[in-house]
Protein backbone atom coordinates (compact mmCIF):
# COMPACT_ATOMS: atom_id res chain seq x y z
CA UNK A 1 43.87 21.15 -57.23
CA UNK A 2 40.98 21.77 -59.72
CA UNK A 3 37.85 19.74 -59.36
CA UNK A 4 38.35 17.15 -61.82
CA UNK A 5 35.37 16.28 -64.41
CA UNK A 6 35.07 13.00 -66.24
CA UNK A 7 33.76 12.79 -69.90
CA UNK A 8 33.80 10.15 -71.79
CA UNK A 9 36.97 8.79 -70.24
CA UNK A 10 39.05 12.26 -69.86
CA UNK A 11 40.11 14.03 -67.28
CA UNK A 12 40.10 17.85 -66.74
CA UNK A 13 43.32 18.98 -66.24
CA UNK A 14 43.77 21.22 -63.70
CA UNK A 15 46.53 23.34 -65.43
CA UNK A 16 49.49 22.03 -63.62
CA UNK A 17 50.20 18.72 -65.63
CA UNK A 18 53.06 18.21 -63.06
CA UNK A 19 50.50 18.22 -60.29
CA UNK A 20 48.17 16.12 -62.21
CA UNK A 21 50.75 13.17 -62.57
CA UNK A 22 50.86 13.80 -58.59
CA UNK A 23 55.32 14.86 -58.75
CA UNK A 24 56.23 16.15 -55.91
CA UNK A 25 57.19 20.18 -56.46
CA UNK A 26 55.22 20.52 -59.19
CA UNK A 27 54.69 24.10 -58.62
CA UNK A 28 57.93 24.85 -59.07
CA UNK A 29 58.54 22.45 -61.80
CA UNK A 30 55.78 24.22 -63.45
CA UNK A 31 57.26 27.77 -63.17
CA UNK A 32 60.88 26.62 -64.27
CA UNK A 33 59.38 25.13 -67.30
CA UNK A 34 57.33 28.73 -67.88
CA UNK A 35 60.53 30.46 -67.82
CA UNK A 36 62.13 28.22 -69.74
CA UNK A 37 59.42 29.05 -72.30
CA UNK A 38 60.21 32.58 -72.25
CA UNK A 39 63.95 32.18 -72.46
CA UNK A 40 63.91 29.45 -75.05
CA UNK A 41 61.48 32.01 -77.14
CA UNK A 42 63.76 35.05 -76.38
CA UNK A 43 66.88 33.08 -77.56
CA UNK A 44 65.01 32.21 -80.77
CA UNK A 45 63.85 35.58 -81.59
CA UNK A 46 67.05 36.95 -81.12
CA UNK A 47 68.44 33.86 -83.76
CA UNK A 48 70.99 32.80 -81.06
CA UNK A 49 73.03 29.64 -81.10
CA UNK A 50 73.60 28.02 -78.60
CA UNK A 51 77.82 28.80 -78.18
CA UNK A 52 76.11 32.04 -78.31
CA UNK A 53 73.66 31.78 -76.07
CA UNK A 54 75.82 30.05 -73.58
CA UNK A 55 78.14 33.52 -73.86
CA UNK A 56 75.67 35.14 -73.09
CA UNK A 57 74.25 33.79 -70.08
CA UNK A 58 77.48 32.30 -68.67
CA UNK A 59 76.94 28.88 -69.34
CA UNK A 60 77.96 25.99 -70.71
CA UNK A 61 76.83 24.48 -73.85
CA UNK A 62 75.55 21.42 -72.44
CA UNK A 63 73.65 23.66 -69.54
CA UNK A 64 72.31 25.44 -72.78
CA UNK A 65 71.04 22.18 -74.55
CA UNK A 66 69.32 21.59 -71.27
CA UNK A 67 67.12 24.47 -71.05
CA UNK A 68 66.22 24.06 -75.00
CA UNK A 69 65.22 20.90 -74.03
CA UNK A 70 63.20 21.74 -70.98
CA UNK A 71 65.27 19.93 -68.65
CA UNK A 72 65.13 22.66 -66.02
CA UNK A 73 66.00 20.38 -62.62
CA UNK A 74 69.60 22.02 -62.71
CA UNK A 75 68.22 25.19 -62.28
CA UNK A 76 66.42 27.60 -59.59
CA UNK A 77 63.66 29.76 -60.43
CA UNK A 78 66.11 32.75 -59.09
CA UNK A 79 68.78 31.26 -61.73
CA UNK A 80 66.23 31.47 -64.47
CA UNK A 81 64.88 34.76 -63.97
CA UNK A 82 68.65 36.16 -64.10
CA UNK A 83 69.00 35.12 -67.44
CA UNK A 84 65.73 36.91 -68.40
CA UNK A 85 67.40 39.74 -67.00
CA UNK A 86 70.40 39.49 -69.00
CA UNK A 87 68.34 38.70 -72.23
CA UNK A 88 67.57 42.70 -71.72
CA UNK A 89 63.99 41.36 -70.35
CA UNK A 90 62.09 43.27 -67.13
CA UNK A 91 60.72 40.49 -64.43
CA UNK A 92 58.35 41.39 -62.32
CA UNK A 93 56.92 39.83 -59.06
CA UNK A 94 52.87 40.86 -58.02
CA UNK A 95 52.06 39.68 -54.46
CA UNK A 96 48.46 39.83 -54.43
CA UNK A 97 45.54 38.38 -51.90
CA UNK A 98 44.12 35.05 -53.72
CA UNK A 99 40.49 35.41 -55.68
CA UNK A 100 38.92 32.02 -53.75
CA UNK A 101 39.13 31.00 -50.51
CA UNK A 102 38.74 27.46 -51.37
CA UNK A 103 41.28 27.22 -53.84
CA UNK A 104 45.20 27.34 -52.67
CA UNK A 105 47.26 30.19 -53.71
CA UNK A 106 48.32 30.37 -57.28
CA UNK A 107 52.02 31.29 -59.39
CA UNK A 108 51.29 32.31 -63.37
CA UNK A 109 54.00 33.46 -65.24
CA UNK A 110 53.10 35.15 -68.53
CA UNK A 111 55.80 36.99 -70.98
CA UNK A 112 54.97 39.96 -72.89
C-alpha cells in the first residue's frame, strides 16, 4: 500500500480505494470494476440496450443491470474479459518483473 500523506485532514489515496477502506480482495474488486469500465463504455459506444446487450453476451437482463451498475461480485475477472472478447475487443495479459522492490506487485488495466 502507498505511503499515505496527511494534509490538512486528507489522505493520499493509494489508487486502490477498495484497499484503502481495508475490503478484503480489493485487488480483484478493483480489476472487475476496471473491466466493467471498459465494457460498460464499449456497450455505450456501440448504443446498446440492455435486452441487447444481454443477447449479446449471453446474459440476463438483470445480470446486465448489474454490470451497468458496477455491481461486479457475480462475476470473475475470466467472465469479464470474455465479454470483452465478444464485444469484438483484443485482451491482453503482460507478465512483467515489478519496478520496486519495496512495493508489492501491481494489476492496471487500461482500454484503448
Amino acid at each position: 500500500m502507498a505511503k499515505k500523506t496527511k494534509i490538512e485532514g486528507v489522505t493520499r489515496s493509494s489508487g486502490n480505494v477498495f484497499a484503502d477502506l481495508r475490503l478484503p480482495d480489493a485487488d480483484e474488486k478493483l480489476t472487475k470494476v476496471r473491466l466493467a469500465v471498459a465494457i460498460n463504455k464499449i456497450l455505450e459506444q456501440k448504443r446498446l440496450q440492455q435486452a441487447a446487450a444481454a443477447k449479446l453476451l449471453n446474459l440476463n437482463q438483470p445480470k446486465i443491470s448489474a454490470l451497468a451498475n458496477y455491481r461486479v461480485e457475480g462475476f470473475s475477472v475470466e467472465r469479464l474479459l470474455r465479454f470483452l472478447n465478444a464485444l469484438d475487443r483484443d485482451v491482453q495479459i503482460i507478465i512483467r518483473p515489478k519496478r520496486s522492490s519495496r512495493r508489492p506487485g501491481s494489476i492496471l488495466i487500461t482500454a484503448a
